[in-house]
C-alpha atoms as a PDB file:
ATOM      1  CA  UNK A   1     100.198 142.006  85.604  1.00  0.00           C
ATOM      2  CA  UNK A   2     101.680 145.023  87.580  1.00  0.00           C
ATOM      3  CA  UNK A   3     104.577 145.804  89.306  1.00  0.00           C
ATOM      4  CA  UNK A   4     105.757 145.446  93.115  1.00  0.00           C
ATOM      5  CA  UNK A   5     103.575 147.674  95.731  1.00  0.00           C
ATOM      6  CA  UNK A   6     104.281 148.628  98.949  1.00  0.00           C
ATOM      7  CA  UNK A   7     101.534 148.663 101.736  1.00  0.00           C
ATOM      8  CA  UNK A   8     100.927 148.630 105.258  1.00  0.00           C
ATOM      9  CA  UNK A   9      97.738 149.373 107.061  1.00  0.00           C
ATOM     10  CA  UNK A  10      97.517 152.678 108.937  1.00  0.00           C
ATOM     11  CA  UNK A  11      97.671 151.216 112.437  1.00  0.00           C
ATOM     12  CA  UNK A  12     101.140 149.234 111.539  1.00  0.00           C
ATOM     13  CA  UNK A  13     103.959 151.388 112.969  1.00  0.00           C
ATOM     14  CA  UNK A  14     106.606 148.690 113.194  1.00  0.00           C
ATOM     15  CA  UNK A  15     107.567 146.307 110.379  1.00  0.00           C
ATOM     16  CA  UNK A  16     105.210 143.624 108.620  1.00  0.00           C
ATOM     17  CA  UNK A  17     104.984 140.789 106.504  1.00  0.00           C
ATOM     18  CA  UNK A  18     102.546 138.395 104.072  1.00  0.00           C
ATOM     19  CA  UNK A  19     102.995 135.033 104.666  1.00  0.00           C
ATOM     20  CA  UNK A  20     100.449 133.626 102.560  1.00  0.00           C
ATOM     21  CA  UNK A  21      98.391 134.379  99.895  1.00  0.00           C
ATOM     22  CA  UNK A  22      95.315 133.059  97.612  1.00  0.00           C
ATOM     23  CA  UNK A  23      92.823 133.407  95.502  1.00  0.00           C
ATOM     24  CA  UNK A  24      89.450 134.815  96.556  1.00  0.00           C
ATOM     25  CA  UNK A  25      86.309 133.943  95.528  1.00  0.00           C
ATOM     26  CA  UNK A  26      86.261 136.955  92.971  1.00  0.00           C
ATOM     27  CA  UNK A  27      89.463 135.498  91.973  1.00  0.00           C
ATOM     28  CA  UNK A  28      91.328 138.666  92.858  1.00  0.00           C
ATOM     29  CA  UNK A  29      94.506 137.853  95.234  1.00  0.00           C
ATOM     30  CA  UNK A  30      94.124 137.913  99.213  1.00  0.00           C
ATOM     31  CA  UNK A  31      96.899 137.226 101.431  1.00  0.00           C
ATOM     32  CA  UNK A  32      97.333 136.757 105.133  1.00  0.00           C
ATOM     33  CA  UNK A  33      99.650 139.973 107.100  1.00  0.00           C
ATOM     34  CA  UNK A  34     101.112 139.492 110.243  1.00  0.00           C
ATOM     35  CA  UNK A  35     102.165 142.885 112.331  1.00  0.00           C
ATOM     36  CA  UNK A  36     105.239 142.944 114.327  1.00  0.00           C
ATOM     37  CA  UNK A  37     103.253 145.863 115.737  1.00  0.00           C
ATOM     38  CA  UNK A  38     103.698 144.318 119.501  1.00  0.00           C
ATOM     39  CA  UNK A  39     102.807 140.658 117.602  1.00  0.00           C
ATOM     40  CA  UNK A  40      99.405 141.517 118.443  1.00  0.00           C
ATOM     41  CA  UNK A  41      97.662 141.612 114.929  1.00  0.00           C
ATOM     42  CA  UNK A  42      96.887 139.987 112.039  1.00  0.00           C
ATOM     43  CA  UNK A  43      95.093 141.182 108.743  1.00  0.00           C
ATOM     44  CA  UNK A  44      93.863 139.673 105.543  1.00  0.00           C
ATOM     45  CA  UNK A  45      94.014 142.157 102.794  1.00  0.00           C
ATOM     46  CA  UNK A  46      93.121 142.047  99.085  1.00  0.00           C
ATOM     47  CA  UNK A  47      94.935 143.643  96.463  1.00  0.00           C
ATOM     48  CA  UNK A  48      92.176 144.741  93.840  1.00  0.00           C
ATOM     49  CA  UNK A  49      92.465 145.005  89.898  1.00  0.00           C
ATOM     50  CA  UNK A  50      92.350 149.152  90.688  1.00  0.00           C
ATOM     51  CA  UNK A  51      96.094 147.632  92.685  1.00  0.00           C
ATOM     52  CA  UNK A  52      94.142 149.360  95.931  1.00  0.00           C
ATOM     53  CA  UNK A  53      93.896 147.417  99.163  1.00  0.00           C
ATOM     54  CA  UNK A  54      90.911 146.497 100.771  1.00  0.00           C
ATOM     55  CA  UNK A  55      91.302 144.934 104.326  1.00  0.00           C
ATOM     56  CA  UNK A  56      89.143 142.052 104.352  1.00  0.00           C
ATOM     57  CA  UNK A  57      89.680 140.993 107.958  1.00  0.00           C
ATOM     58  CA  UNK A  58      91.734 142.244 111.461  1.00  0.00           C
ATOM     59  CA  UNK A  59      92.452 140.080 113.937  1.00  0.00           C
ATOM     60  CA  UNK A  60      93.822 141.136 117.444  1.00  0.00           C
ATOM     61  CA  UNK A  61      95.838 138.382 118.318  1.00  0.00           C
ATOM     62  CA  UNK A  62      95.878 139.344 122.454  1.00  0.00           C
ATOM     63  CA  UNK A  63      99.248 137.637 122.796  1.00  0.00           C
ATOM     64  CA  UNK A  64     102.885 138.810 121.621  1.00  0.00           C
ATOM     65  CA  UNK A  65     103.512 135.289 119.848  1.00  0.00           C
ATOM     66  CA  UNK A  66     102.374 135.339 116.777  1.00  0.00           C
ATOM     67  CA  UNK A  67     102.493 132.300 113.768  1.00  0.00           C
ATOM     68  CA  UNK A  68     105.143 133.677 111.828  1.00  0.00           C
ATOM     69  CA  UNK A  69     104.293 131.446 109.285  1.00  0.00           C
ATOM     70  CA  UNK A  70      99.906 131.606 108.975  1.00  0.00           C
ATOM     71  CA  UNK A  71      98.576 130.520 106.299  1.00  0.00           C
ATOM     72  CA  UNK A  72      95.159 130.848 104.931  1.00  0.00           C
ATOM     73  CA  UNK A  73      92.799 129.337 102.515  1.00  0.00           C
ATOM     74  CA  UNK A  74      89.269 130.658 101.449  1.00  0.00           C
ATOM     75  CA  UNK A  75      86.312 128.746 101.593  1.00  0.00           C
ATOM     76  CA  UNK A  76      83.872 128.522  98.576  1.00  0.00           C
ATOM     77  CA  UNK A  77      81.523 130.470 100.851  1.00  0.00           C
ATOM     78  CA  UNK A  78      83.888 133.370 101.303  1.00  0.00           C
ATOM     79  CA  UNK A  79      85.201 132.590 104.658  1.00  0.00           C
ATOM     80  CA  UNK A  80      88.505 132.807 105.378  1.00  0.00           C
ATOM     81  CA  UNK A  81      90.536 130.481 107.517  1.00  0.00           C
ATOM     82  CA  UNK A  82      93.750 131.308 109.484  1.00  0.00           C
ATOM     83  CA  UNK A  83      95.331 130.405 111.931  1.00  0.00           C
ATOM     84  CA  UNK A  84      95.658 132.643 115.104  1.00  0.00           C
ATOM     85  CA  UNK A  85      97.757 130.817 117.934  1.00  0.00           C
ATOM     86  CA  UNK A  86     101.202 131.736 120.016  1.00  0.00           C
ATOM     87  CA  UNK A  87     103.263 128.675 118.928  1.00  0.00           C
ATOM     88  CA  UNK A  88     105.082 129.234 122.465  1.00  0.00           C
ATOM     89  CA  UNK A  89     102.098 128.643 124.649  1.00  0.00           C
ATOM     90  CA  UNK A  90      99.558 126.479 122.180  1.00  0.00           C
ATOM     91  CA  UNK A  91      96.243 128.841 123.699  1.00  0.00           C
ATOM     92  CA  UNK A  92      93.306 127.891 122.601  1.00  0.00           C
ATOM     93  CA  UNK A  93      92.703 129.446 119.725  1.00  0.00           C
ATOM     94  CA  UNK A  94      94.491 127.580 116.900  1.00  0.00           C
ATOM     95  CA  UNK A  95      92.723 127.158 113.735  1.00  0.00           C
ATOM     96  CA  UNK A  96      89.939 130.441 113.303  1.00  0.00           C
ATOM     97  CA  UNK A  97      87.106 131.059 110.576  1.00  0.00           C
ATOM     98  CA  UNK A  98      86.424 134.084 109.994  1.00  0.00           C
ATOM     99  CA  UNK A  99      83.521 135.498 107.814  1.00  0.00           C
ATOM    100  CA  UNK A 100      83.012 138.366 105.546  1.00  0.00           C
ATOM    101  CA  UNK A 101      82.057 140.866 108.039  1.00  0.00           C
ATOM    102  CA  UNK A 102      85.383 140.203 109.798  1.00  0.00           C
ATOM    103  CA  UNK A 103      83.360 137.793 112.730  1.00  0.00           C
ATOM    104  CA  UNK A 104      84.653 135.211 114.306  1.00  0.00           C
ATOM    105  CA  UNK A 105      82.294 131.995 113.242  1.00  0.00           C
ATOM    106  CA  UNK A 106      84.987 129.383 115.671  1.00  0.00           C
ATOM    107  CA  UNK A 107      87.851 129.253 116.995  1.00  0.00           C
ATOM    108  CA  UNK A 108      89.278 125.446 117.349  1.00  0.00           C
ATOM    109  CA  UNK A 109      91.899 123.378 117.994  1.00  0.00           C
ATOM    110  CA  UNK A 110      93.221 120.161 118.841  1.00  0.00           C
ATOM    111  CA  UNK A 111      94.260 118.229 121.945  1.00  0.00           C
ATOM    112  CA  UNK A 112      98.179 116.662 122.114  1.00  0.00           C
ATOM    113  CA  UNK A 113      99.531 113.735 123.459  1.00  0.00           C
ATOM    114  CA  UNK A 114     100.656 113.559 126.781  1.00  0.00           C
ATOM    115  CA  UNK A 115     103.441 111.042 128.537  1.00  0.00           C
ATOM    116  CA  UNK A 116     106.163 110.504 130.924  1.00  0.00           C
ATOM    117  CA  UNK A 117     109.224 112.897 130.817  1.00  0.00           C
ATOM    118  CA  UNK A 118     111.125 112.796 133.341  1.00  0.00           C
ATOM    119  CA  UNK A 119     108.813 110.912 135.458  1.00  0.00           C
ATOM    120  CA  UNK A 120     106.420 113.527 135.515  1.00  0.00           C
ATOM    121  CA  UNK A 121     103.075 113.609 132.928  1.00  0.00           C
ATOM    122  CA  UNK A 122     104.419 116.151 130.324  1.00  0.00           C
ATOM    123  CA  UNK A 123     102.839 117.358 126.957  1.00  0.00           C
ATOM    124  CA  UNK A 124     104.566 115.831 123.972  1.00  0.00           C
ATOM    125  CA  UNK A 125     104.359 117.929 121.458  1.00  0.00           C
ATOM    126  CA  UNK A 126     104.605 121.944 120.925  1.00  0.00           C
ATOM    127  CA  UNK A 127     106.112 124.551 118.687  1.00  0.00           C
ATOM    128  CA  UNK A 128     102.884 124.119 116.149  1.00  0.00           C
ATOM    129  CA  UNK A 129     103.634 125.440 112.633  1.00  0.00           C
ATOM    130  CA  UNK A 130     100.977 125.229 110.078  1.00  0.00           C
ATOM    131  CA  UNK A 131     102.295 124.475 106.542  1.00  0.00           C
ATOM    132  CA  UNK A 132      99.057 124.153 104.620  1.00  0.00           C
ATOM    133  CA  UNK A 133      95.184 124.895 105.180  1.00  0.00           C
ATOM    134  CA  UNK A 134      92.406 123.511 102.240  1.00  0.00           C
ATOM    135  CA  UNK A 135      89.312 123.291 102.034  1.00  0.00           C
ATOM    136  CA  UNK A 136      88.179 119.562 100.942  1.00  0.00           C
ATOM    137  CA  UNK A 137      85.548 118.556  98.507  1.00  0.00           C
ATOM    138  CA  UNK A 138      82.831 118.583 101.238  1.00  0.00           C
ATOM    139  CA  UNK A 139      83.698 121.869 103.191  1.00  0.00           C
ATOM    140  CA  UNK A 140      85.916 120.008 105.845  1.00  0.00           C
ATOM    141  CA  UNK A 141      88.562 122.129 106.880  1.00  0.00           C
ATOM    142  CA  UNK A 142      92.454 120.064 105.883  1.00  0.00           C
ATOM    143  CA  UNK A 143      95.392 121.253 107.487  1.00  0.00           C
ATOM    144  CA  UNK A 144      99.020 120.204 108.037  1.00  0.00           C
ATOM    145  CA  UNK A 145     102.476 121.482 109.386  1.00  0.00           C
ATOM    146  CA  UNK A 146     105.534 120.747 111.529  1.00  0.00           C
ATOM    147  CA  UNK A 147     106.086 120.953 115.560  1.00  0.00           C
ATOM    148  CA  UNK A 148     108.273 119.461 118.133  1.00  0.00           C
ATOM    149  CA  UNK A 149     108.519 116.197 119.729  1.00  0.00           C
ATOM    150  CA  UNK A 150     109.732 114.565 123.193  1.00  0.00           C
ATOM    151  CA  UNK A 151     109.322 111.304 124.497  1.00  0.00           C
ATOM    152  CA  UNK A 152     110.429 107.767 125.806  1.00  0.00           C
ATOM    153  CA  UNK A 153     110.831 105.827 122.192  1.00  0.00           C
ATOM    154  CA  UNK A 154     111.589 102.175 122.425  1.00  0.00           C
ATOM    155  CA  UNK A 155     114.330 100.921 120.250  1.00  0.00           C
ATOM    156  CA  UNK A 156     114.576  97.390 119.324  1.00  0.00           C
ATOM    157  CA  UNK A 157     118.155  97.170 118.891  1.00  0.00           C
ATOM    158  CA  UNK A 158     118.637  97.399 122.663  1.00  0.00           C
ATOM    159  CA  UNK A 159     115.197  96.430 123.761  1.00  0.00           C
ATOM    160  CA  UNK A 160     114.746  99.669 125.656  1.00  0.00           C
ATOM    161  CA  UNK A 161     113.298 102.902 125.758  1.00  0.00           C
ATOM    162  CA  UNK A 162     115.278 105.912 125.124  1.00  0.00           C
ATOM    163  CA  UNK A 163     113.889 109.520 125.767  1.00  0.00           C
ATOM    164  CA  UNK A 164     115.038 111.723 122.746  1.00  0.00           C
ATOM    165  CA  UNK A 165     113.198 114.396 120.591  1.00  0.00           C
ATOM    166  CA  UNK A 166     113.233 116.595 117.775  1.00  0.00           C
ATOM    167  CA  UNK A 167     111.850 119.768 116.269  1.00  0.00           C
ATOM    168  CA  UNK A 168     111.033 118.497 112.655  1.00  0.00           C
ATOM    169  CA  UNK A 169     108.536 116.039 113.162  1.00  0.00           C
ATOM    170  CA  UNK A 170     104.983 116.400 111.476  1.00  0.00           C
ATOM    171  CA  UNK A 171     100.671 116.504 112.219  1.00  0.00           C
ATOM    172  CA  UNK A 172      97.791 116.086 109.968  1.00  0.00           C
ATOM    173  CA  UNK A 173      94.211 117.229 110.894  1.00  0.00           C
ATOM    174  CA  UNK A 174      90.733 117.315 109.814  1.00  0.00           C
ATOM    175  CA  UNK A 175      88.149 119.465 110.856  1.00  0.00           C
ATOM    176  CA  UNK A 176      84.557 119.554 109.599  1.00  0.00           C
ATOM    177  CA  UNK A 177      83.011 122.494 108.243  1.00  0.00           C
ATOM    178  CA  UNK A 178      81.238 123.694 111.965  1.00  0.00           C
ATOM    179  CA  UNK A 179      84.204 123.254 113.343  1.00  0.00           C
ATOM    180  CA  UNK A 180      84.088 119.602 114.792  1.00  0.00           C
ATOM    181  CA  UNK A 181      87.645 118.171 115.371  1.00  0.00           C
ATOM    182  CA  UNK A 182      87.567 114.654 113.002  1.00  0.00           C
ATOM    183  CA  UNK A 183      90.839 113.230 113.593  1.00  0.00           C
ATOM    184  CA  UNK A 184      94.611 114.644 113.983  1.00  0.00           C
ATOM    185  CA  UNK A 185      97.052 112.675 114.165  1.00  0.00           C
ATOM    186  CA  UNK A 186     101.477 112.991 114.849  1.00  0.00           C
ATOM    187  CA  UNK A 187     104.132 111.500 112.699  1.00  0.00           C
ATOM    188  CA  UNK A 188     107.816 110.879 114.084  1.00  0.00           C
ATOM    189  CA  UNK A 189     110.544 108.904 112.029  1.00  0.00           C
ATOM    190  CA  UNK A 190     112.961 107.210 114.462  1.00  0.00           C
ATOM    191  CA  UNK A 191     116.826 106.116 113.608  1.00  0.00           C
ATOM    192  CA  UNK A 192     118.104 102.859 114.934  1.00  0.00           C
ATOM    193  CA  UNK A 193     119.786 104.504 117.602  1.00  0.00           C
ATOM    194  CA  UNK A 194     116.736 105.561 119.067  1.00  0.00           C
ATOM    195  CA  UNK A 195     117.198 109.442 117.833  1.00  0.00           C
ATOM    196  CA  UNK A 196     114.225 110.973 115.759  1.00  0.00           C
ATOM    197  CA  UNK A 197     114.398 111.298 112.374  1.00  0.00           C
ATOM    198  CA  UNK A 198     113.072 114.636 110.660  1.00  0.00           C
ATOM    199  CA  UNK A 199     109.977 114.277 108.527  1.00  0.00           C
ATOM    200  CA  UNK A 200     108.402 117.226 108.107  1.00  0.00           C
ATOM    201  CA  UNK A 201     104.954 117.621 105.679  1.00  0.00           C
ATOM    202  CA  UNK A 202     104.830 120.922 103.615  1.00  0.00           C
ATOM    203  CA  UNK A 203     100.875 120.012 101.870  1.00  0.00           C
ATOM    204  CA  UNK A 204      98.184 118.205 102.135  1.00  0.00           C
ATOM    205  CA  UNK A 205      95.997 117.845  98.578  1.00  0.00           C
ATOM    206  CA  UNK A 206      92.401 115.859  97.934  1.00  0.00           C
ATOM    207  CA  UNK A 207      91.931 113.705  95.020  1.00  0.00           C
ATOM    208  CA  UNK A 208      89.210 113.660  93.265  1.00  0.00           C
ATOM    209  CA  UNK A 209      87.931 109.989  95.031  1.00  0.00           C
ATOM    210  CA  UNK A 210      88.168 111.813  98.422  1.00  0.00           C
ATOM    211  CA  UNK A 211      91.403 110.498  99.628  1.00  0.00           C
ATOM    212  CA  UNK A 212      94.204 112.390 100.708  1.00  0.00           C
ATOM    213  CA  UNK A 213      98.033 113.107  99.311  1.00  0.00           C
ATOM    214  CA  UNK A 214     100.650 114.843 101.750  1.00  0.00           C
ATOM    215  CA  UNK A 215     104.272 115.416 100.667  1.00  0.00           C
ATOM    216  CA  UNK A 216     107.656 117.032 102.457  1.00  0.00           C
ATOM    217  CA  UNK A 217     110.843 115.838 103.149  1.00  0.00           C
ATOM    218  CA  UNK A 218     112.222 113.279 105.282  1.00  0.00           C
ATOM    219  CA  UNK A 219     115.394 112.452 106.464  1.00  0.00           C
ATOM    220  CA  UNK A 220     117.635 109.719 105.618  1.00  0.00           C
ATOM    221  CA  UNK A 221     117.482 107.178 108.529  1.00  0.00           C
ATOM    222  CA  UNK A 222     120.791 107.156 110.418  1.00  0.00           C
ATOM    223  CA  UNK A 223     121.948 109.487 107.632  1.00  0.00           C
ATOM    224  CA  UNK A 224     121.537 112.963 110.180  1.00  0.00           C
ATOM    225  CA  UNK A 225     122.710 115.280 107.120  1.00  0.00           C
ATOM    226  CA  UNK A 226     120.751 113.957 104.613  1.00  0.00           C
ATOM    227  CA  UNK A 227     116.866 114.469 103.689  1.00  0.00           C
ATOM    228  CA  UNK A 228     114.768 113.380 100.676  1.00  0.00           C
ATOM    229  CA  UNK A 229     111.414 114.261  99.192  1.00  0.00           C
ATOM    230  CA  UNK A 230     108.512 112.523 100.571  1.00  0.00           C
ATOM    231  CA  UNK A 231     104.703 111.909  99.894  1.00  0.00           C
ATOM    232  CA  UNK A 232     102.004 109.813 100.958  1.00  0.00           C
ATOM    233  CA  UNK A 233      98.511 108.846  99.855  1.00  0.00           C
ATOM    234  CA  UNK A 234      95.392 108.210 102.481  1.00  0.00           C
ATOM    235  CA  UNK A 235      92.140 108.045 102.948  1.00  0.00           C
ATOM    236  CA  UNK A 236      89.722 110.568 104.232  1.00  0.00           C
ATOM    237  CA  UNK A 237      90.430 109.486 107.892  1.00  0.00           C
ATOM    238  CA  UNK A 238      94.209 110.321 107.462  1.00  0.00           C
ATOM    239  CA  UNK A 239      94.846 106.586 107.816  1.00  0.00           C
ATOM    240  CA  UNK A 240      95.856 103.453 105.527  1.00  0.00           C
ATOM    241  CA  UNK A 241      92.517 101.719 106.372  1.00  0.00           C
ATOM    242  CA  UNK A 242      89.087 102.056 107.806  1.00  0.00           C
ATOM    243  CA  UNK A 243      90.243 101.514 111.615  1.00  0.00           C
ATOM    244  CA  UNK A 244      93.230 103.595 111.540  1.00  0.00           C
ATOM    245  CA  UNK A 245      94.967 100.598 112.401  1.00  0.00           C
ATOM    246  CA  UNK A 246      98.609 101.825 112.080  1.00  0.00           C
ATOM    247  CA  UNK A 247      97.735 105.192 114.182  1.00  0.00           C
ATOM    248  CA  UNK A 248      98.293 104.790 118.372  1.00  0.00           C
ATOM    249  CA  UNK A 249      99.759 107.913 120.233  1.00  0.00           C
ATOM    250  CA  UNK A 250     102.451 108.209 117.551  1.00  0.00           C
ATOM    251  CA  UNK A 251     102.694 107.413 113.729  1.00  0.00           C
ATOM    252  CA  UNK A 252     105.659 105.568 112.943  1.00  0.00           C
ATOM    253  CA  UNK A 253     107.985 105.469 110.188  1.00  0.00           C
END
């Protein structure tokens, strides 16, 4: 339609760079800007048919982290969802909606397992990345990404535990559309030898009966330089049936 452009909002000294974009609901093209400004904003701007920028949303981000990697959906109300976290520390403030007079309407996120490491009680998982956020059918908020893994995993070969970890394991989540946490859950791949497997999920889709595709890549078992395209189909809970039978602190492949 037009050529490159080259853009940065007037406060951006330092370097800059889109990391996501989409559709808005005027079906002009809206993407998600993180500043290297300090790491301590983030904008959604939208380039208009005029090929003028209109900044939609700024987000001080209060921390020098910043999710390299945000991506961000649009709701069919007009918010817009991002996510706004330090992938170092996990604060608070993981998954945001934001509306169209740049307000904050909630700020949620999820809680992670916890277990022995070590011998002492030790969080399980960090280094969040988001991969995908959508919007399902009924406003529920679907999101999906990578992050790091450590813990005790038993391996039946020599009937014992072994503490090993990874950082290309995967998550799932749902959220509702106030904001309500419905269910999140972790997926780790183990070899024989006890070592984790990567399996990471790049999407997350909803078909048109309400359940749930997510596909990515996973690794070869015992095969450590070797990965191969993966997807899945669920239902609305994330889970192969109604009790979320095969789901305890970990997912298993």
């Amino acid at each position: 339609v037009s050529g490159p452009h080259y853009y940065k909002p007037p406060a951006v000294t330092t370097w800059a760079h889109p990391t996501d974009a989409i559709l808005d609901i005027d079906s002009m093209m809206v993407m998600v800007y993180d500043s290297k400004n300090g790491g301590k904003e983030k904008y959604v701007l939208k380039i208009k048919e005029d090929d003028t920028i209109e900044n939609m949303v700024y987000m001080p981000l209060g921390h020098t982290g910043s999710a390299e990697e945000a991506k961000l959906c649009v709701t069919k109300d007009g918010h817009f969802m991002v996510v706004n976290y330090d992938p170092q520390k996990y604060e608070e403030r993981f998954l945001t909606r934001v509306n169209r007079d740049n307000e904050v309407v909630w700020q949620k996120s999820f809680d992670l397992p916890m277990g022995i490491v070590y011998g002492f009680l030790f969080q399980n998982v960090s280094l969040i990345r988001t991969n995908r956020i959508i919007e399902a059918s009924n406003g529920d908020i679907l999101m999906c990404g990578s992050n790091a893994v450590i813990d005790s995993f038993f391996m039946p070969k020599s009937n014992q535990k072994i503490l090993t970890s990874n950082n290309a394991s995967s998550y799932i989540a749902r959220f509702s559309k106030d904001g309500e946490l419905l269910w999140r859950h972790f997926l780790v791949d183990q070899n024989d030898d006890g070592t984790l497997n990567t399996l990471v999920i790049n999407d997350i889709i909803e078909t048109v009966d309400g359940s749930l595709v997510v596909g990515g890549s996973i690794g070869v078992k015992n095969e450590f330089d070797r990965t191969r395209p993966f997807y899945m189909k669920l239902g609305p809970n994330g889970c192969f049936d109604d009790r979320c039978s095969h789901v305890d602190k970990w997912w298993y492949f």
